[in-house]
Protein backbone atom coordinates (compact mmCIF):
# COMPACT_ATOMS: atom_id res chain seq x y z
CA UNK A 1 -65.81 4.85 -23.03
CA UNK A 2 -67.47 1.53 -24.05
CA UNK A 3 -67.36 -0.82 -21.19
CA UNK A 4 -64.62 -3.25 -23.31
CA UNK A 5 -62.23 -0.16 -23.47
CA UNK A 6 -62.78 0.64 -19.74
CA UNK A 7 -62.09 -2.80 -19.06
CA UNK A 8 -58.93 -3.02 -21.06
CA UNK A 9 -57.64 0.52 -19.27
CA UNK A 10 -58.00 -1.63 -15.52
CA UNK A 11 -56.00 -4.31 -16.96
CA UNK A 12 -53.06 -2.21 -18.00
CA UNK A 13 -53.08 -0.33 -15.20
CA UNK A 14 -52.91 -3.21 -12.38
CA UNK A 15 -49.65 -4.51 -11.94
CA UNK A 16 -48.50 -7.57 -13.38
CA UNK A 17 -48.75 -9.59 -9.99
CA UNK A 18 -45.23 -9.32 -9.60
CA UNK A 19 -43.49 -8.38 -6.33
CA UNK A 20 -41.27 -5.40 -5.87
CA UNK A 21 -38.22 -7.94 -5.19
CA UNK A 22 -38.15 -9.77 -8.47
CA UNK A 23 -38.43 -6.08 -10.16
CA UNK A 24 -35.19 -5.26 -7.88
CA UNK A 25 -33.35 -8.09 -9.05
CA UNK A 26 -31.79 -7.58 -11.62
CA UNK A 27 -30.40 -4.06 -9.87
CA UNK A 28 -29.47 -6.16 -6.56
CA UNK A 29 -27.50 -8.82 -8.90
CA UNK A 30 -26.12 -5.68 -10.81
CA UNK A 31 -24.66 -4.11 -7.70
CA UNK A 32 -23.13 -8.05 -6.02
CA UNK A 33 -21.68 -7.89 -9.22
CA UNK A 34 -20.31 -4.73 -9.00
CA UNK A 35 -18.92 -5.00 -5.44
CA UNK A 36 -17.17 -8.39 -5.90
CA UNK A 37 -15.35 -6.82 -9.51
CA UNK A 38 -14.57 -3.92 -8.52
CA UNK A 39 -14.96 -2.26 -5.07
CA UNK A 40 -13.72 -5.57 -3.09
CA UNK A 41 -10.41 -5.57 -5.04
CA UNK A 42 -9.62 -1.79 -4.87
CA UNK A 43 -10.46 -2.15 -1.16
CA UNK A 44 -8.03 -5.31 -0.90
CA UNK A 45 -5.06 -3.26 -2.73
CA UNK A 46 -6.10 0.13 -0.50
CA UNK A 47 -5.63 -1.77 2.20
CA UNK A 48 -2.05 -3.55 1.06
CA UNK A 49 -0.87 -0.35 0.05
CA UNK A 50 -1.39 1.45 3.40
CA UNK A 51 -0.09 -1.81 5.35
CA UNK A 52 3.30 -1.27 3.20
CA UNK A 53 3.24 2.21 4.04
CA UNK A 54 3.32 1.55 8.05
CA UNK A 55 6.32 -0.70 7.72
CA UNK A 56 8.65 1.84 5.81
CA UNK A 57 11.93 2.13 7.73
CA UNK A 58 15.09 4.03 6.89
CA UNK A 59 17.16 2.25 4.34
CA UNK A 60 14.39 0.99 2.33
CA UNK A 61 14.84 1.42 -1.24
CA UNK A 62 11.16 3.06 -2.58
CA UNK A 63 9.89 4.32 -5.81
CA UNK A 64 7.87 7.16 -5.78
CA UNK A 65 4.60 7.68 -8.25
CA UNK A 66 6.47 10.24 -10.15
CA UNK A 67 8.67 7.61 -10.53
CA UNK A 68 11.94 8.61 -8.31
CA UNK A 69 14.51 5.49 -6.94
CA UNK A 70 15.83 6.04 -4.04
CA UNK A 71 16.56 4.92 -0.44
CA UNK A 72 14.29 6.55 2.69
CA UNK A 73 16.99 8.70 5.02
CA UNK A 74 14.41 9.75 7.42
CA UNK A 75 10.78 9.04 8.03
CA UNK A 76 8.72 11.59 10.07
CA UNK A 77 5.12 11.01 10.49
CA UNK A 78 3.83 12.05 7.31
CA UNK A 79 6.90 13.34 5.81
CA UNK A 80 9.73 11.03 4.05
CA UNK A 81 13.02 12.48 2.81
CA UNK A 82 14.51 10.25 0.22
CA UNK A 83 17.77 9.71 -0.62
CA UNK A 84 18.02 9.78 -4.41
CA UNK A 85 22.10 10.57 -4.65
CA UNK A 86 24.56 10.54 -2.33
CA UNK A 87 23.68 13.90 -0.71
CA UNK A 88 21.05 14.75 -2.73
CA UNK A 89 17.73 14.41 -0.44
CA UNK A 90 14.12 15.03 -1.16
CA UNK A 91 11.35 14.83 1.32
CA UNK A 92 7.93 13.44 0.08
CA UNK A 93 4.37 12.58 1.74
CA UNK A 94 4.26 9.33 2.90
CA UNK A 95 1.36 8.65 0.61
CA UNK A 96 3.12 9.28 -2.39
CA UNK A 97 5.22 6.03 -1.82
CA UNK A 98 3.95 3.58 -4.69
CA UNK A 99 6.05 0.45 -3.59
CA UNK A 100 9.15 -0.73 -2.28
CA UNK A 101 11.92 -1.30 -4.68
CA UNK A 102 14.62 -4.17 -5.19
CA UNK A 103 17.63 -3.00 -7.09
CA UNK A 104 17.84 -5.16 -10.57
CA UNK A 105 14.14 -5.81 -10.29
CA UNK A 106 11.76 -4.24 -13.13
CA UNK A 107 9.25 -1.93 -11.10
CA UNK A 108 5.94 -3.87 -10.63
CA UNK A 109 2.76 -3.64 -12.62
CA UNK A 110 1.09 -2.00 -10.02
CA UNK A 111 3.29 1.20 -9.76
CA UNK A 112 2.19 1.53 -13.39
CA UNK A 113 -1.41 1.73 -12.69
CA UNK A 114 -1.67 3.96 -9.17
């Protein structure tokens, strides 16, 4: 190699003088991104969810995420039985309680997108 070609080989090969933080950057500002739009929020609404789950009681009217009305007759630890006609029962896992229901009220938004 002629020394000018040898010379320009070093040069491409040394690193441009940068440090290996401002090379993670742009991944580190990718992932504070990420957390704050989307894993923060589903945490927030995890959280909500299970909180509304601990304070079912009997008589609570509930909608299901197959989409079932009906009023809770009996709560067991992970087992509800829901009242969806008068004596017509149907026993569900507690997790499969989307939200609580008012009578008259549309079902909310959420409900839609568990």
């Amino acid at each position: 190699m002629t020394p000018s070609l040898l010379s320009l080989a070093q040069a491409a090969a040394a690193p441009g003088g940068s440090s290996a933080l401002v090379q993670f950057a742009p991944l580190i500002l990718i992932f504070g991104v990420f957390y704050f739009l989307v894993i923060r929020p589903q945490q927030k609404k995890s959280k909500q969810h299970q909180e509304m789950l601990t304070q079912l009681r009997a008589g609570d009217v509930v909608v299901t995420q197959g989409g079932i009305i009906g009023k809770i007759s009996g709560i067991k630890d992970a087992e509800i039985t829901v009242e969806v006609q008068q004596g017509v029962r149907i026993k569900f896992l507690r997790s499969h309680i989307t939200n609580k229901y008012t009578p008259g009220e549309a079902p909310k938004a959420d409900a839609k997108a568990s």
